[in-house]
PDB file of N, CA and C in Angstrom:
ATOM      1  N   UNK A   1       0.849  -1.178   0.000  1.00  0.00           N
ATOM      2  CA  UNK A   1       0.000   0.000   0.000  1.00  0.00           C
ATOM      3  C   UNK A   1       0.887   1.231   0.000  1.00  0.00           C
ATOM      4  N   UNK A   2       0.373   2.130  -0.863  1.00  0.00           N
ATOM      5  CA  UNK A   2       1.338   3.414  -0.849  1.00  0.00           C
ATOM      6  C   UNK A   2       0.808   4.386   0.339  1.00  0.00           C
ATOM      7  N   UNK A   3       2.071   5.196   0.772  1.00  0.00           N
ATOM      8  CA  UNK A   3       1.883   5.867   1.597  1.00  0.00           C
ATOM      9  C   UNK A   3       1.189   7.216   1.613  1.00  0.00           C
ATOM     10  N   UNK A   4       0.517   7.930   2.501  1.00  0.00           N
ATOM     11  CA  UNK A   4      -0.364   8.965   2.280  1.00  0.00           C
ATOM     12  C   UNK A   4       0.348   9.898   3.276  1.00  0.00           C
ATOM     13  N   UNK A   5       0.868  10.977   2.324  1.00  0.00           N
ATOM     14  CA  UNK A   5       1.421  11.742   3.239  1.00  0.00           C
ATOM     15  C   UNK A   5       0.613  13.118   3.044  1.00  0.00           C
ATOM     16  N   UNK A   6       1.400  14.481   3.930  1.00  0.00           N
ATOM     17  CA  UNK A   6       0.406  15.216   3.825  1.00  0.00           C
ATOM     18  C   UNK A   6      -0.245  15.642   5.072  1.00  0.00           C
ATOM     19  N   UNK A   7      -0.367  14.581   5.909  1.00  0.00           N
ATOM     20  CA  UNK A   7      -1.449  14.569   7.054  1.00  0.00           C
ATOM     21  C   UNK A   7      -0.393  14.728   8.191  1.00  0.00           C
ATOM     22  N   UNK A   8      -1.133  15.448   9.366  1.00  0.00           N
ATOM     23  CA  UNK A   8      -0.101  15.364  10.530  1.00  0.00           C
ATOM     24  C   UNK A   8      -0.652  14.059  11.261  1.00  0.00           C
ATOM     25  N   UNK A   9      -0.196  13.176  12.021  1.00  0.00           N
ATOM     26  CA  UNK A   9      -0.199  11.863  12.701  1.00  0.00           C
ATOM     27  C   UNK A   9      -1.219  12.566  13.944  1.00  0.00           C
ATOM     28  N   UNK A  10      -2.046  11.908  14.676  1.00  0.00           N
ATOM     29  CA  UNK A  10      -3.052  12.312  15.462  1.00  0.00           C
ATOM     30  C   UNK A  10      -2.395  11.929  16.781  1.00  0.00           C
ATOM     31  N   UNK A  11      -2.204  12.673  17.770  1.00  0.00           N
ATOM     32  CA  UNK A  11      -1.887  12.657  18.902  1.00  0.00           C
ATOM     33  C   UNK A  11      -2.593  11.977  20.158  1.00  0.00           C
ATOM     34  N   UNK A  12      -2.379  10.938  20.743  1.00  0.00           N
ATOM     35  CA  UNK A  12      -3.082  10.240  21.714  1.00  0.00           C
ATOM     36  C   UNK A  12      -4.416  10.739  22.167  1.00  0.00           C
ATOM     37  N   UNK A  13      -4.486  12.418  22.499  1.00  0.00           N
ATOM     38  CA  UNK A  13      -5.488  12.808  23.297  1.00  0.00           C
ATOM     39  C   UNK A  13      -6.660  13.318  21.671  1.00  0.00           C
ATOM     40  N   UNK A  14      -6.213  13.648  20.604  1.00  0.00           N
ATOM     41  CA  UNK A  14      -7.289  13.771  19.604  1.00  0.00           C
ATOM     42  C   UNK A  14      -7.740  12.155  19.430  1.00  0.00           C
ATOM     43  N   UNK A  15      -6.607  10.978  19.321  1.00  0.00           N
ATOM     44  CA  UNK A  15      -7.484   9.956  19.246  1.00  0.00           C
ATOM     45  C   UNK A  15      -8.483   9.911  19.951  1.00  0.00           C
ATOM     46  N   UNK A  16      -8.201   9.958  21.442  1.00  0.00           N
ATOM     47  CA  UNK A  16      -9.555   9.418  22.581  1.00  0.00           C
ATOM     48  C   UNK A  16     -10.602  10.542  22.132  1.00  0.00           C
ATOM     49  N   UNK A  17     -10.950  11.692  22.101  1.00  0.00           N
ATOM     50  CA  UNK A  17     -11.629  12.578  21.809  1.00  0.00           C
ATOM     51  C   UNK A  17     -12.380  11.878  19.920  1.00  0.00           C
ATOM     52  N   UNK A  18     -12.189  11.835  18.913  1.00  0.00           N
ATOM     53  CA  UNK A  18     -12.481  11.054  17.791  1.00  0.00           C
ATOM     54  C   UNK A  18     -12.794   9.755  18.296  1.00  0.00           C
ATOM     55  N   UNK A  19     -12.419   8.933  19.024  1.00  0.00           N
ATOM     56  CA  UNK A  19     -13.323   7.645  19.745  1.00  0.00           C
ATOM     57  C   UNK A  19     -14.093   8.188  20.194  1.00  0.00           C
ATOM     58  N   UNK A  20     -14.783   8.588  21.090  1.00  0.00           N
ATOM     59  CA  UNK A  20     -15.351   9.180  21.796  1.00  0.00           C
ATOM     60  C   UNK A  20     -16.576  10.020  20.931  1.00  0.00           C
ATOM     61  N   UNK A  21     -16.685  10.472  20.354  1.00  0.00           N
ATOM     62  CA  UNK A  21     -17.140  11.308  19.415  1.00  0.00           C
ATOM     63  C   UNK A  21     -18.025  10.109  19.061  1.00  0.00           C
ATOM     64  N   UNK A  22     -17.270   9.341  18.199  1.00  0.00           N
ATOM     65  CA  UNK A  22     -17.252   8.318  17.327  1.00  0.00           C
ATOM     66  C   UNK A  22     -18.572   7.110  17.787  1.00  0.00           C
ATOM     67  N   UNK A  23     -18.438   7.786  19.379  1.00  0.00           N
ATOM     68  CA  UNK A  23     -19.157   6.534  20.041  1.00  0.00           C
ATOM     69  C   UNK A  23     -20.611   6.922  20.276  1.00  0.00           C
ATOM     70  N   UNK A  24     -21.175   8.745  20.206  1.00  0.00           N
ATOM     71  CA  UNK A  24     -21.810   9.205  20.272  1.00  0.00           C
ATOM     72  C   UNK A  24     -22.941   8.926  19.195  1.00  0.00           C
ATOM     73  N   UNK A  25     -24.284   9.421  20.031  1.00  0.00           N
ATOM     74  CA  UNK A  25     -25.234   9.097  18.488  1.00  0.00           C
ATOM     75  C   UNK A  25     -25.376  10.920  18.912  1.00  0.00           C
ATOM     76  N   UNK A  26     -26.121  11.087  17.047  1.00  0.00           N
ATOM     77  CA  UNK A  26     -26.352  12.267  16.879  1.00  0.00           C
ATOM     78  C   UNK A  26     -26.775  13.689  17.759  1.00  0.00           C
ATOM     79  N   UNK A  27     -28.043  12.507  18.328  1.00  0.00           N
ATOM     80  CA  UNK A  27     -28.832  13.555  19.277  1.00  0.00           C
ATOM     81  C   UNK A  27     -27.648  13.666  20.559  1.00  0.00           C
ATOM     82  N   UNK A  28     -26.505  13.100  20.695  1.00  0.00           N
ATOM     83  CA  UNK A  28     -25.935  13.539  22.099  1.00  0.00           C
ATOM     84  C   UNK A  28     -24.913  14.352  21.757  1.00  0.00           C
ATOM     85  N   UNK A  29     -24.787  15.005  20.325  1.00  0.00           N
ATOM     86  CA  UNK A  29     -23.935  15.873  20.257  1.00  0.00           C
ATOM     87  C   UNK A  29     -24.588  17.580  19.879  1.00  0.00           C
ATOM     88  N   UNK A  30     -23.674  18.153  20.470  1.00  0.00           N
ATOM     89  CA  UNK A  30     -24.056  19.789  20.878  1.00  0.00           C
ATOM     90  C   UNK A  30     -23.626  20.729  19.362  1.00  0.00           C
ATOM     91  N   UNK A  31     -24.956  20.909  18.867  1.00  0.00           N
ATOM     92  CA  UNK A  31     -24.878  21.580  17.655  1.00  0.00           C
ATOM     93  C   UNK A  31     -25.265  22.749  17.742  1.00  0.00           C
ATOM     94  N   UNK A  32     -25.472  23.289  18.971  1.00  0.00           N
ATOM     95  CA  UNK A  32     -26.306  25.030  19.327  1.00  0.00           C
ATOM     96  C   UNK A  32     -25.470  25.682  19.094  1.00  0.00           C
ATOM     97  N   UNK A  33     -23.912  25.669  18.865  1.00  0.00           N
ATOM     98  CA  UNK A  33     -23.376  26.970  18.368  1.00  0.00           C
ATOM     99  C   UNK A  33     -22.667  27.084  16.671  1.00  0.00           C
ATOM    100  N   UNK A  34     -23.880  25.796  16.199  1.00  0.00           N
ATOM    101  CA  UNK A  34     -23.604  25.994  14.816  1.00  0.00           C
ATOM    102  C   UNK A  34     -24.804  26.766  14.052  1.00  0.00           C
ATOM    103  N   UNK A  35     -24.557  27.761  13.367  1.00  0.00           N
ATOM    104  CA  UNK A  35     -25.824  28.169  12.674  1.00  0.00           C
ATOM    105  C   UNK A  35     -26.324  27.462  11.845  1.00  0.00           C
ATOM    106  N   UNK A  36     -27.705  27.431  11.749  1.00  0.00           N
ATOM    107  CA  UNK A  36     -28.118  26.985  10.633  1.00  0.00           C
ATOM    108  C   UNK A  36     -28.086  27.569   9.324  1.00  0.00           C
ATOM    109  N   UNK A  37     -27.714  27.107   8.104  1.00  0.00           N
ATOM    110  CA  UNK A  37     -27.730  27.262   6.738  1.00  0.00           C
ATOM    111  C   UNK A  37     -29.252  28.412   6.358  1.00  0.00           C
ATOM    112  N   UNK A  38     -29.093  29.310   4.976  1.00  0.00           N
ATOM    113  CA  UNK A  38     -30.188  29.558   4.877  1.00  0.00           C
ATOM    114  C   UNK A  38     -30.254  29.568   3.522  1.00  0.00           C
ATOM    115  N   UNK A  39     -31.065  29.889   2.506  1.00  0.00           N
ATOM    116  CA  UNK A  39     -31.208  29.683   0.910  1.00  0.00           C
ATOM    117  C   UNK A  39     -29.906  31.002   0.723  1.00  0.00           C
ATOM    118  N   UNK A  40     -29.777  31.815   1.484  1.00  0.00           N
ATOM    119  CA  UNK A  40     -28.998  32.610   0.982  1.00  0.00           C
ATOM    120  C   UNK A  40     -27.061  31.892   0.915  1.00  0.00           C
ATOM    121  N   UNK A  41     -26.970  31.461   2.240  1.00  0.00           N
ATOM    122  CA  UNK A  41     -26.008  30.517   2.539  1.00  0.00           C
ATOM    123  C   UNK A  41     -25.892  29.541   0.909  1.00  0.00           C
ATOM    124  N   UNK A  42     -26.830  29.149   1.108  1.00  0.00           N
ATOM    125  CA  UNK A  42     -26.605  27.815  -0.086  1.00  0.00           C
ATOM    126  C   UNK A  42     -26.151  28.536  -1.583  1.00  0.00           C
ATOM    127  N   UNK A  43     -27.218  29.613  -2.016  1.00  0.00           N
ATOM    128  CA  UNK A  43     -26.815  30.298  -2.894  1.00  0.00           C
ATOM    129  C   UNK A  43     -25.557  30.811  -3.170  1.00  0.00           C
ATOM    130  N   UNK A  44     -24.685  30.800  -1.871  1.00  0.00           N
ATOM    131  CA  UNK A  44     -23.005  31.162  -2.383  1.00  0.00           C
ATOM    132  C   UNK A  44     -22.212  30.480  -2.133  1.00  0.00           C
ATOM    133  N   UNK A  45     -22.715  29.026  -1.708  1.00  0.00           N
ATOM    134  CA  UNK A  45     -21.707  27.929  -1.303  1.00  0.00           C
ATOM    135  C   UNK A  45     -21.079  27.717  -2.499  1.00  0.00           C
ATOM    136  N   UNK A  46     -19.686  27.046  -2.487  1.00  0.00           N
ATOM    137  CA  UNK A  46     -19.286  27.299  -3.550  1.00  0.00           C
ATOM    138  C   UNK A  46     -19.142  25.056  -3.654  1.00  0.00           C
ATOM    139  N   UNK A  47     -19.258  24.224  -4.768  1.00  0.00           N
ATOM    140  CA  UNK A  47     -19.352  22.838  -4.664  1.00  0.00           C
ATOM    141  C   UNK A  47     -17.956  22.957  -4.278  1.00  0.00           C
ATOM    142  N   UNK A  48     -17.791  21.308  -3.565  1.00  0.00           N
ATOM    143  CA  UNK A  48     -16.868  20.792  -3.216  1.00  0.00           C
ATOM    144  C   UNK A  48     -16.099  20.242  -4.419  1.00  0.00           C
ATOM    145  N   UNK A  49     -16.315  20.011  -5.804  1.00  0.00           N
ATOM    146  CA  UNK A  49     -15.654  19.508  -6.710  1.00  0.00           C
ATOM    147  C   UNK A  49     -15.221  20.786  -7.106  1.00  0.00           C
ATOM    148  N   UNK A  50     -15.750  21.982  -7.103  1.00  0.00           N
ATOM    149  CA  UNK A  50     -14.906  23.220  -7.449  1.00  0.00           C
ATOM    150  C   UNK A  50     -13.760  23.345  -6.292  1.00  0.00           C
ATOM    151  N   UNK A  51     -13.391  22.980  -5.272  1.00  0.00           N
ATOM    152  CA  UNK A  51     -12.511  23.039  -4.685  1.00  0.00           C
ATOM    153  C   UNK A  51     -11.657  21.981  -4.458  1.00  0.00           C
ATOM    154  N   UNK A  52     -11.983  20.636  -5.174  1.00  0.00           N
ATOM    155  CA  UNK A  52     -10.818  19.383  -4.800  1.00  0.00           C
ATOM    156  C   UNK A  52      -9.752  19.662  -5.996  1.00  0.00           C
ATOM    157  N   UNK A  53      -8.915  19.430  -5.384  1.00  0.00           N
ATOM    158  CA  UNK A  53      -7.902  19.602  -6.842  1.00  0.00           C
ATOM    159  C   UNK A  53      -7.062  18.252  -6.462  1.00  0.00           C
ATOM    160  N   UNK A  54      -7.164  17.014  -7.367  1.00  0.00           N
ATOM    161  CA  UNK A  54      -6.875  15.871  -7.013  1.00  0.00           C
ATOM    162  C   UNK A  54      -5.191  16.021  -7.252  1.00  0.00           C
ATOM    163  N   UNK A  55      -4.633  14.859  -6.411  1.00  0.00           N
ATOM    164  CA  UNK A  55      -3.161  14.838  -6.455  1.00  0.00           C
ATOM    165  C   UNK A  55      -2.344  13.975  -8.029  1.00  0.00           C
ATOM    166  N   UNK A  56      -1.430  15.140  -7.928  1.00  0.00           N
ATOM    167  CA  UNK A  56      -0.864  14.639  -9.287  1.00  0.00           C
ATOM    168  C   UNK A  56       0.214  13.666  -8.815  1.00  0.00           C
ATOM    169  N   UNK A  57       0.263  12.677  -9.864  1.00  0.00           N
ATOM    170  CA  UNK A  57       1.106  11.343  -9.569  1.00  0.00           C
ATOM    171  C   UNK A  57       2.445  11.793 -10.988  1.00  0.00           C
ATOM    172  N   UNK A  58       3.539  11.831 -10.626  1.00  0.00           N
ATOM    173  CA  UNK A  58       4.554  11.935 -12.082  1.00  0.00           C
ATOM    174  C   UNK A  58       4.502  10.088 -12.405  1.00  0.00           C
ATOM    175  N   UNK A  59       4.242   9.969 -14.094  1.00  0.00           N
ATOM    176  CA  UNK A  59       4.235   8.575 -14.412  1.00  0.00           C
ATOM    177  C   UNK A  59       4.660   8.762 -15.760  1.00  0.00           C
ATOM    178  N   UNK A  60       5.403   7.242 -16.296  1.00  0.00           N
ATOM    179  CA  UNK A  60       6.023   7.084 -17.602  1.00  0.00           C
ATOM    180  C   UNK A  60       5.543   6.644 -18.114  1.00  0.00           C
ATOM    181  N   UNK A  61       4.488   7.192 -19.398  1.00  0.00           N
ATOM    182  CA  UNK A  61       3.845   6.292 -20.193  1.00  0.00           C
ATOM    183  C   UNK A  61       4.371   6.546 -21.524  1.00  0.00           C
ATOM    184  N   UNK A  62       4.065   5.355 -22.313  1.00  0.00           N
ATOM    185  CA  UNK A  62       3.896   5.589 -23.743  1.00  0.00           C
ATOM    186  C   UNK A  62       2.786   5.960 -24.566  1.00  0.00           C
ATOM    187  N   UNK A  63       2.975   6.729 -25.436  1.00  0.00           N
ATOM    188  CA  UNK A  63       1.620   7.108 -26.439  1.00  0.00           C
ATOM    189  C   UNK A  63       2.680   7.193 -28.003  1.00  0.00           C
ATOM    190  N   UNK A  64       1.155   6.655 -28.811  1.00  0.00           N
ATOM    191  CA  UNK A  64       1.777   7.174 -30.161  1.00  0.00           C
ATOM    192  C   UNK A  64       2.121   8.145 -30.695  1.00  0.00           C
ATOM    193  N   UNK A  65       3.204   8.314 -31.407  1.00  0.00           N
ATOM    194  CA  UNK A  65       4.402   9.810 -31.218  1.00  0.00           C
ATOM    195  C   UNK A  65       2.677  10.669 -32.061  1.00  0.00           C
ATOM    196  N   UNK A  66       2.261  10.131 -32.837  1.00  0.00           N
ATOM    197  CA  UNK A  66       1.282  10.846 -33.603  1.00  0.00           C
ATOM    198  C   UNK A  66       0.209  11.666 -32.762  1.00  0.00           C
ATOM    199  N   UNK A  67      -0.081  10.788 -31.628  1.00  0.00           N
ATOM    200  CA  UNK A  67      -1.188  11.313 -30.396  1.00  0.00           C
ATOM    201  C   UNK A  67       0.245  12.655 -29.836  1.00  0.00           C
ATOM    202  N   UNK A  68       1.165  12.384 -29.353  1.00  0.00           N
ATOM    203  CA  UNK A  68       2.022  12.845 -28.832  1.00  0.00           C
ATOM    204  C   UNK A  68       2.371  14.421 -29.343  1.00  0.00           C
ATOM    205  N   UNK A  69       2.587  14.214 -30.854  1.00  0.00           N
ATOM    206  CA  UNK A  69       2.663  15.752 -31.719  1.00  0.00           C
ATOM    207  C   UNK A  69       1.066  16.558 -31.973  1.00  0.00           C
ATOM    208  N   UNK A  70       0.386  15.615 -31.317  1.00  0.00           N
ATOM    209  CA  UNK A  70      -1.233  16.444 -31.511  1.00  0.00           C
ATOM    210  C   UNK A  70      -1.509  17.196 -30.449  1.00  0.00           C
ATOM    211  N   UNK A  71      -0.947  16.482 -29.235  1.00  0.00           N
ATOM    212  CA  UNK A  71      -1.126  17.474 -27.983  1.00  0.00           C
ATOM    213  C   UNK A  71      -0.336  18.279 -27.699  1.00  0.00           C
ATOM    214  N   UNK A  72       0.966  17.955 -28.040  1.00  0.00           N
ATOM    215  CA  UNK A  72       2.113  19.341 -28.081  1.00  0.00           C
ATOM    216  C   UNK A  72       1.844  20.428 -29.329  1.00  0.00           C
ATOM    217  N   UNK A  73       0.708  19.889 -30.311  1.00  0.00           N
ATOM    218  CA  UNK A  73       0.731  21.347 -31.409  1.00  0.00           C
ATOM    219  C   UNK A  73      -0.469  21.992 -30.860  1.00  0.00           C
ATOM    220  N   UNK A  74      -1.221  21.836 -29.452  1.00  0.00           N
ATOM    221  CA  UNK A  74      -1.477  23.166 -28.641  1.00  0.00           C
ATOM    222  C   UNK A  74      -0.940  23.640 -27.730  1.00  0.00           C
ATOM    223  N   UNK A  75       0.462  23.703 -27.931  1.00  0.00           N
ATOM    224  CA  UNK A  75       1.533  24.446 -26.878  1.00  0.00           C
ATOM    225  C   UNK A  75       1.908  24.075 -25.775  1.00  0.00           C
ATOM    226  N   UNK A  76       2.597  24.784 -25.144  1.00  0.00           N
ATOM    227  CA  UNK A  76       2.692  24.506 -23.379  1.00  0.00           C
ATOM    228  C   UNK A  76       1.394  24.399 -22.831  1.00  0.00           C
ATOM    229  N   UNK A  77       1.273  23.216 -21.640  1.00  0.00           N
ATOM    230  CA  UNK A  77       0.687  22.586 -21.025  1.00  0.00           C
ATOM    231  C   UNK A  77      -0.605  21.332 -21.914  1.00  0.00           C
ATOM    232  N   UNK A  78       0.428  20.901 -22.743  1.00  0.00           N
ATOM    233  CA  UNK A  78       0.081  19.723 -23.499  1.00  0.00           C
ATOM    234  C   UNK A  78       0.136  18.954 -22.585  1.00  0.00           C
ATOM    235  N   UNK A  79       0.871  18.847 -21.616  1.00  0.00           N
ATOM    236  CA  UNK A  79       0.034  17.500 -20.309  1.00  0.00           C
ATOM    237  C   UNK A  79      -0.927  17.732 -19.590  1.00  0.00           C
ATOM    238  N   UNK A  80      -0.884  19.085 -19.253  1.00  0.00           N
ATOM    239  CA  UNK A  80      -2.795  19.132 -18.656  1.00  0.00           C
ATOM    240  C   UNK A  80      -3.724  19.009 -19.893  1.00  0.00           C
ATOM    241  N   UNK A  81      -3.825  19.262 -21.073  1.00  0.00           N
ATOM    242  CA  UNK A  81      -4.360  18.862 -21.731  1.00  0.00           C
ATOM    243  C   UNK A  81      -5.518  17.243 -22.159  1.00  0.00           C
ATOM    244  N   UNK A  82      -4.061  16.784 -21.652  1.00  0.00           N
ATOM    245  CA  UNK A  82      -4.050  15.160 -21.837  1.00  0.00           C
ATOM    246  C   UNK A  82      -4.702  14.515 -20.798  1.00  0.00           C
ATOM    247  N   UNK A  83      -4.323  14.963 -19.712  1.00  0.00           N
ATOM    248  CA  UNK A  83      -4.714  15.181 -18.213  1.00  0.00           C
ATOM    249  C   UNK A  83      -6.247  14.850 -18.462  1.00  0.00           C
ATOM    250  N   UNK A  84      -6.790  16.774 -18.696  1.00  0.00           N
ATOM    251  CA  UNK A  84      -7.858  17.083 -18.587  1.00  0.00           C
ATOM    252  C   UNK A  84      -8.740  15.793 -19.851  1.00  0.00           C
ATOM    253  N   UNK A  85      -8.269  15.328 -20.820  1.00  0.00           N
ATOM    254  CA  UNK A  85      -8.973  14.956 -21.873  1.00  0.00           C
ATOM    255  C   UNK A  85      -9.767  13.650 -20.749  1.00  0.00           C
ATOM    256  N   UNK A  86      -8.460  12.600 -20.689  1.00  0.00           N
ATOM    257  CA  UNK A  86      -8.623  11.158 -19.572  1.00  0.00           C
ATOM    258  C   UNK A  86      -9.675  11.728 -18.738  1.00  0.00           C
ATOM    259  N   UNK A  87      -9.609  12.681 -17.928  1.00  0.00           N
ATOM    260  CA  UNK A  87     -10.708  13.010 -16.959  1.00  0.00           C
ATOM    261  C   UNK A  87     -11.984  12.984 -17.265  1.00  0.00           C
ATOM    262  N   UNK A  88     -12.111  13.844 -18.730  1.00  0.00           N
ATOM    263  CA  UNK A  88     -13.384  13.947 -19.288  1.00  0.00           C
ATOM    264  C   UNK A  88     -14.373  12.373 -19.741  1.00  0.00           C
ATOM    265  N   UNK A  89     -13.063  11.324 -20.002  1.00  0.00           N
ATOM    266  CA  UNK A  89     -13.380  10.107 -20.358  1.00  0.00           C
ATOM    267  C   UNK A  89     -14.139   9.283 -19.505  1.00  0.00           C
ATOM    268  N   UNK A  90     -13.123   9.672 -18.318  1.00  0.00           N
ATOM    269  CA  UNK A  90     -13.085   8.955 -17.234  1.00  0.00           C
ATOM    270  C   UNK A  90     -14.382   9.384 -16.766  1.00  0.00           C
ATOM    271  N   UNK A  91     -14.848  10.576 -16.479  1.00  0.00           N
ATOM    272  CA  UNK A  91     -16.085  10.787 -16.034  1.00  0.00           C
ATOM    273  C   UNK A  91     -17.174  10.378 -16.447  1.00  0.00           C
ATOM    274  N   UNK A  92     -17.169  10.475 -18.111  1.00  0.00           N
ATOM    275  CA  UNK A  92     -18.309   9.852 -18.832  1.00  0.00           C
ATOM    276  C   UNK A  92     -18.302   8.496 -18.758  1.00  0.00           C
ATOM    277  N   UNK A  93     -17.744   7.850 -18.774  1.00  0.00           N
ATOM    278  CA  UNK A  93     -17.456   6.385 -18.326  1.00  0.00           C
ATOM    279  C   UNK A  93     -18.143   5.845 -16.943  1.00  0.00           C
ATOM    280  N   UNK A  94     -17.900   6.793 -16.086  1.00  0.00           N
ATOM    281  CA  UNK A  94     -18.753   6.539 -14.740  1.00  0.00           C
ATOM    282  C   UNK A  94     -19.953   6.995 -15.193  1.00  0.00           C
ATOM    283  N   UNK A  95     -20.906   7.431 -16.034  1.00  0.00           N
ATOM    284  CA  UNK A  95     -22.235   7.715 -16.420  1.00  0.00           C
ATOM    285  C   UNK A  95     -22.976   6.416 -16.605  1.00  0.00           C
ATOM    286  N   UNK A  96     -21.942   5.826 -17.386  1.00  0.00           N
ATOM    287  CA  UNK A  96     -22.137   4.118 -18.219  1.00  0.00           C
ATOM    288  C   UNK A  96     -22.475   3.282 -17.010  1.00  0.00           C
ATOM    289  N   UNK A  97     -23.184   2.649 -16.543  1.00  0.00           N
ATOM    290  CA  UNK A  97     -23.301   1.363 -15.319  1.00  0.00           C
ATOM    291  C   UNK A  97     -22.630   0.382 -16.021  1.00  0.00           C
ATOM    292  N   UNK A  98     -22.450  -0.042 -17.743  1.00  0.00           N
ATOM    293  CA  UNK A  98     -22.048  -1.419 -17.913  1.00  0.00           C
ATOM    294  C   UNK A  98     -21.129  -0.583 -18.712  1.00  0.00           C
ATOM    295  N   UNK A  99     -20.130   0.225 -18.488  1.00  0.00           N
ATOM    296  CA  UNK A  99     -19.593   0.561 -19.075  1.00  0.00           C
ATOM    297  C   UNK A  99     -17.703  -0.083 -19.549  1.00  0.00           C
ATOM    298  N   UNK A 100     -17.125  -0.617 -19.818  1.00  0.00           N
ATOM    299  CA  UNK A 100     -15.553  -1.529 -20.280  1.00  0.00           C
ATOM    300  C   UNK A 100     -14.707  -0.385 -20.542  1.00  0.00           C
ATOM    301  N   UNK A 101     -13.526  -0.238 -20.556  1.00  0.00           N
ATOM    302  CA  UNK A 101     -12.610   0.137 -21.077  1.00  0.00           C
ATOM    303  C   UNK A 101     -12.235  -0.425 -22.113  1.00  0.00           C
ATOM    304  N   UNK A 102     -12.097   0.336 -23.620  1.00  0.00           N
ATOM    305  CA  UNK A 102     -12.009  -0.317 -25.083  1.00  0.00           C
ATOM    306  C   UNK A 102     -10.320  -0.462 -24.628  1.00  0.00           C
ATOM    307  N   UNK A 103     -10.703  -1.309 -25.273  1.00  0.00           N
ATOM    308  CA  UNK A 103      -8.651  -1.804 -25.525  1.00  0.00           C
ATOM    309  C   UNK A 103      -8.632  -2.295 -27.183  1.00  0.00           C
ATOM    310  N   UNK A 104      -7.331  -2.016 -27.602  1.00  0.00           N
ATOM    311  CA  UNK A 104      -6.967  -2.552 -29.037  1.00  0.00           C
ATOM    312  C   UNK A 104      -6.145  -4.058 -28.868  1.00  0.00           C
ATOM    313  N   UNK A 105      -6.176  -4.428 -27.644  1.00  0.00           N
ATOM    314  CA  UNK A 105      -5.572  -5.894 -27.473  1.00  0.00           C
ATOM    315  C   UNK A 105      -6.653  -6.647 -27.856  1.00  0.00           C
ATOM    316  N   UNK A 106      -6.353  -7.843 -28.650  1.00  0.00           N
ATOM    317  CA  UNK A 106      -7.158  -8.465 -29.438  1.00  0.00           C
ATOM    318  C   UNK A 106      -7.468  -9.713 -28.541  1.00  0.00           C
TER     319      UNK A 106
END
């Protein structure tokens, strides 16, 4: 398993406090000094996918030099490009319930 860094390690006394928590049902936790939301609130929330910006992995792949000179003849940042394209795939792909990954392996 790869490692997840990033995070600070949780200190004995936040563990027991997160157990603890953890052990609680809803109604026994103290929500009176949270406000409640209002249509105006919601109206400027901004989504959580507008704010994840997923982690970039550096990786060595191959592509055909032909795919390769198509994304570099729109300039610098021909790898977000490429990036962004897979994403778009990738998303529509999760639309599909029976959806495969095409492969040219026969």
């Amino acid at each position: 398993m790869k490692k997840v860094t990033g995070f600070k390690t949780l200190n004995a006394t936040a563990k027991k406090r997160l157990e603890a928590l953890s052990k609680m049902s809803d109604s026994e936790i103290d929500t009176s000094e949270i406000n409640e939301w209002t249509k105006a609130d919601f109206a400027q929330a901004i989504p959580f996918y507008n704010l994840y910006k997923p982690r970039k992995e550096q990786i060595t792949a191959r592509i055909d030099a032909d795919v390769l000179a198509w994304l570099k003849s729109f300039g610098k940042g021909y790898q977000t490009l490429m990036n962004d394209l897979l994403r778009k795939e990738m998303m529509e792909s999760h639309k599909k319930p029976e959806s495969n990954l095409l492969s040219t392996k026969g």
